[in-house]
N, C-alpha and C. Protein backbone atom coordinates (compact mmCIF):
# COMPACT_ATOMS: atom_id res chain seq x y z
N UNK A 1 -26.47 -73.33 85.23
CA UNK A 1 -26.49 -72.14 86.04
C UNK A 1 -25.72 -71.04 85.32
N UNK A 2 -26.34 -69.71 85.12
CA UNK A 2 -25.65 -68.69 84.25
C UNK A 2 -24.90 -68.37 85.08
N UNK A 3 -23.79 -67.84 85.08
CA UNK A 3 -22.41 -66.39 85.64
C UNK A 3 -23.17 -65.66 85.47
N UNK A 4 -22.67 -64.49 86.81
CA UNK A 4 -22.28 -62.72 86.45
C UNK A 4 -21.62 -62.56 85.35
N UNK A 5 -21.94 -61.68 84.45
CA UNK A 5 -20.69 -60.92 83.68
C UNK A 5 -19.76 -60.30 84.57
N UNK A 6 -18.47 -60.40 83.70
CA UNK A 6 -17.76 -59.97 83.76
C UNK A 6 -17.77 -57.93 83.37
N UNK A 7 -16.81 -57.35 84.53
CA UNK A 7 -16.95 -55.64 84.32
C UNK A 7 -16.90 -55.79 82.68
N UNK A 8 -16.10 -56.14 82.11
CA UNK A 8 -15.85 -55.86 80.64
C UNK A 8 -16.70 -56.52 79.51
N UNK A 9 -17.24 -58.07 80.05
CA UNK A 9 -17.98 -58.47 79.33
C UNK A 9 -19.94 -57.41 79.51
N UNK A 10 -19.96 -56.79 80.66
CA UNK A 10 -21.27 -55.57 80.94
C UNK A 10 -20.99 -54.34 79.58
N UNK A 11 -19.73 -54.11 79.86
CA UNK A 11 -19.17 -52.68 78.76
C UNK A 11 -19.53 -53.12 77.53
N UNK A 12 -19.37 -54.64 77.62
CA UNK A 12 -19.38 -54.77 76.12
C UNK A 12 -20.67 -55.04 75.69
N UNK A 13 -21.75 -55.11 76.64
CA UNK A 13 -23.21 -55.67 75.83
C UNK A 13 -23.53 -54.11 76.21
N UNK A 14 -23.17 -53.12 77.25
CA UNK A 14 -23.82 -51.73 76.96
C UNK A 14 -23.39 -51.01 75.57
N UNK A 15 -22.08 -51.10 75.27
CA UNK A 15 -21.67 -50.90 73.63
C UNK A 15 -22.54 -51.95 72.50
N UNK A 16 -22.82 -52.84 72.80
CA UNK A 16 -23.69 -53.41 71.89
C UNK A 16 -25.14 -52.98 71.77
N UNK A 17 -25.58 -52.98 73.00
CA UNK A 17 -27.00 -52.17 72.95
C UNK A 17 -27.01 -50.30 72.17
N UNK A 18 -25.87 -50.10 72.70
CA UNK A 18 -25.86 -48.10 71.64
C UNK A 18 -26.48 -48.48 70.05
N UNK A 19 -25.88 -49.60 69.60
CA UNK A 19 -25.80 -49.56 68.26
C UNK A 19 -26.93 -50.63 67.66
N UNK A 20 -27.28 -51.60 69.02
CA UNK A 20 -28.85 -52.51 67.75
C UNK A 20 -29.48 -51.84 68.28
N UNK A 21 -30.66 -51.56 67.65
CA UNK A 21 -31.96 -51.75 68.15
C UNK A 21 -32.88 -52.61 68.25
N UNK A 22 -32.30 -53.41 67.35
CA UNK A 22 -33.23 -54.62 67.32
C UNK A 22 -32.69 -55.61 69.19
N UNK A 23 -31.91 -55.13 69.76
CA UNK A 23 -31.42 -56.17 71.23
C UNK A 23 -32.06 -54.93 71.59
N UNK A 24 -31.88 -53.48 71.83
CA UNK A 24 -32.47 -52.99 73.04
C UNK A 24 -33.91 -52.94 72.46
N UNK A 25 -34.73 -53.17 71.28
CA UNK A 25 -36.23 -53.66 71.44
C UNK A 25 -36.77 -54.72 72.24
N UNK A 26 -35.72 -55.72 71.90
CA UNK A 26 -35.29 -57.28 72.33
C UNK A 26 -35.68 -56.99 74.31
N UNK A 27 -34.21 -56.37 74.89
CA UNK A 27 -34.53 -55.91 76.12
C UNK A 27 -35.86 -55.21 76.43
N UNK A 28 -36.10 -54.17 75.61
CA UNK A 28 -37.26 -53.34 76.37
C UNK A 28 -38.70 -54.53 76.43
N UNK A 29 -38.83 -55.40 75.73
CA UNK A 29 -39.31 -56.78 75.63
C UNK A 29 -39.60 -57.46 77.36
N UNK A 30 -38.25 -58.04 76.95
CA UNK A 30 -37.53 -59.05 78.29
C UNK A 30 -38.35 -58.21 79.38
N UNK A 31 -38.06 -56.41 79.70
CA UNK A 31 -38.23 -56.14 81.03
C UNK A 31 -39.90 -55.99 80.72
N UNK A 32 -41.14 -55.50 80.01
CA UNK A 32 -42.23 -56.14 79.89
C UNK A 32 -43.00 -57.23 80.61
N UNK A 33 -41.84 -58.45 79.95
CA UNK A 33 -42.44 -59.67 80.48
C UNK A 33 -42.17 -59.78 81.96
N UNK A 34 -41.03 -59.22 82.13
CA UNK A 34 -40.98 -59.58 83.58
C UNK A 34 -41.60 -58.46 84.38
N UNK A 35 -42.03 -57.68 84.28
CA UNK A 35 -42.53 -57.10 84.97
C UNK A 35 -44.13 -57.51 85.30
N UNK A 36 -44.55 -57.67 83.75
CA UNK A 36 -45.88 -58.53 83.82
C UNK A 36 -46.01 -59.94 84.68
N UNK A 37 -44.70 -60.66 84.85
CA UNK A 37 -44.82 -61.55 85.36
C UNK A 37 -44.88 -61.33 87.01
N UNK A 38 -44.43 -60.50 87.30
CA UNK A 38 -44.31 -60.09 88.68
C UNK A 38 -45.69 -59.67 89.35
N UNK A 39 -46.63 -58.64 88.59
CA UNK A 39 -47.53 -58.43 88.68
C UNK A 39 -49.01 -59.68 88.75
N UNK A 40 -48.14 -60.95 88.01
CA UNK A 40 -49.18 -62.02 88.10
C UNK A 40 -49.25 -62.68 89.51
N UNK A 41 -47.67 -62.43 89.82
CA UNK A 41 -47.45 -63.33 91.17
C UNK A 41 -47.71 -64.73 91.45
N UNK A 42 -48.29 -65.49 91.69
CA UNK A 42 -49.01 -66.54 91.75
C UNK A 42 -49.37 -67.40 90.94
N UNK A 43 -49.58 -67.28 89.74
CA UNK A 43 -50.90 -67.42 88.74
C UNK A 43 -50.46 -68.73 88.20
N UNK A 44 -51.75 -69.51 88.56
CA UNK A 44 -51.83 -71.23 88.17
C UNK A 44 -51.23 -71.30 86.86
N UNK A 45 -50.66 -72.28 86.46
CA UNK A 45 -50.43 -72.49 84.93
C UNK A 45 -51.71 -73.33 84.63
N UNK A 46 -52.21 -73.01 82.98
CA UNK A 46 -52.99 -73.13 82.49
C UNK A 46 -54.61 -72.35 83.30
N UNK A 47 -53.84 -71.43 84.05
CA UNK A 47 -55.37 -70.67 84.71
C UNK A 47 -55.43 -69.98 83.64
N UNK A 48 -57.06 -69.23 82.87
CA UNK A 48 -57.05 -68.07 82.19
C UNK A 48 -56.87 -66.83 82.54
N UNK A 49 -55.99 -66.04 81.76
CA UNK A 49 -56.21 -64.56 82.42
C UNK A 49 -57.21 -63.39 82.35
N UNK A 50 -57.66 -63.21 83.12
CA UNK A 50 -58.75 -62.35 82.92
C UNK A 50 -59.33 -61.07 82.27
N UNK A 51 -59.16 -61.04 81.60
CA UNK A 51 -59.96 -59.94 80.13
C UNK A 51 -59.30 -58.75 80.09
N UNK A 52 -59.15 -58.02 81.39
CA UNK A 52 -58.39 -56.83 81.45
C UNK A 52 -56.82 -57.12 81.84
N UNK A 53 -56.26 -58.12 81.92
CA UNK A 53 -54.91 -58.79 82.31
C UNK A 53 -54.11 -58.99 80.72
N UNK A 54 -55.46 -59.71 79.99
CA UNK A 54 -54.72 -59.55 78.65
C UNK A 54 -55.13 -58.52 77.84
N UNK A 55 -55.83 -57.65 77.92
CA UNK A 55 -56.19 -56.50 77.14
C UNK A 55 -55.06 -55.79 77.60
N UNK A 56 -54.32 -55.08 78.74
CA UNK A 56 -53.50 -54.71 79.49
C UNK A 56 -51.92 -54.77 78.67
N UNK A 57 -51.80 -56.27 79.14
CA UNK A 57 -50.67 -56.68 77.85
C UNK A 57 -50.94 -56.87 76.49
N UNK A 58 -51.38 -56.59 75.89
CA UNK A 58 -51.61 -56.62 74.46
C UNK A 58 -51.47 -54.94 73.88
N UNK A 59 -51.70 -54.08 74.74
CA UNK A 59 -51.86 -52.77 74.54
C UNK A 59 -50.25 -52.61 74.78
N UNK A 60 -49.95 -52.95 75.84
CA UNK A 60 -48.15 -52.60 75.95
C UNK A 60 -46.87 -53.69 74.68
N UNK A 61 -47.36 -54.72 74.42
CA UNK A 61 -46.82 -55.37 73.46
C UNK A 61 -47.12 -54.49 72.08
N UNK A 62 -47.97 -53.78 71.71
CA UNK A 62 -48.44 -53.03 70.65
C UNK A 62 -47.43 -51.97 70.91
N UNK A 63 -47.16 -51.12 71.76
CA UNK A 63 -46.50 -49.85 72.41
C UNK A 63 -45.14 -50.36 72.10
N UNK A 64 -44.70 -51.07 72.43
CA UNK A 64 -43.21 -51.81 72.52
C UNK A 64 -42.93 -51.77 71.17
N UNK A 65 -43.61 -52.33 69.90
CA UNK A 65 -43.37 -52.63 68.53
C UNK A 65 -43.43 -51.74 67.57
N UNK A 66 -44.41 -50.53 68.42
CA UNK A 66 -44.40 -49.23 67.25
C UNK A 66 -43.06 -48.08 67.70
């Protein structure tokens, strides 16, 4: 089970994010998936996704990397 951060251990990953970009690519990532995942709601594992579900995400994973 993860912890809350700590006030100081938050300061310290917002000071870490000013300076990578490679973690806030990392993050802008993370919130992607979860947002995509939210939008699936439901969705069987091993169901296929339907043509415009992954055309959809593939266009925003492209957006994210350039």
């Amino acid at each position: 089970h993860d912890r809350n951060l700590t006030s100081i251990e938050r300061w310290a990953v917002r000071l870490h994010l000013i300076s990578c970009r490679s973690c806030r690519r990392f993050r802008q990532q993370l919130t992607l998936l979860h947002r995509a995942a939210k939008r699936l709601g439901n969705f069987a594992v091993g169901q296929k996704l339907p043509a415009t579900v992954r055309a959809r995400i593939d266009r925003r994973i492209r957006a994210v990397r350039e």
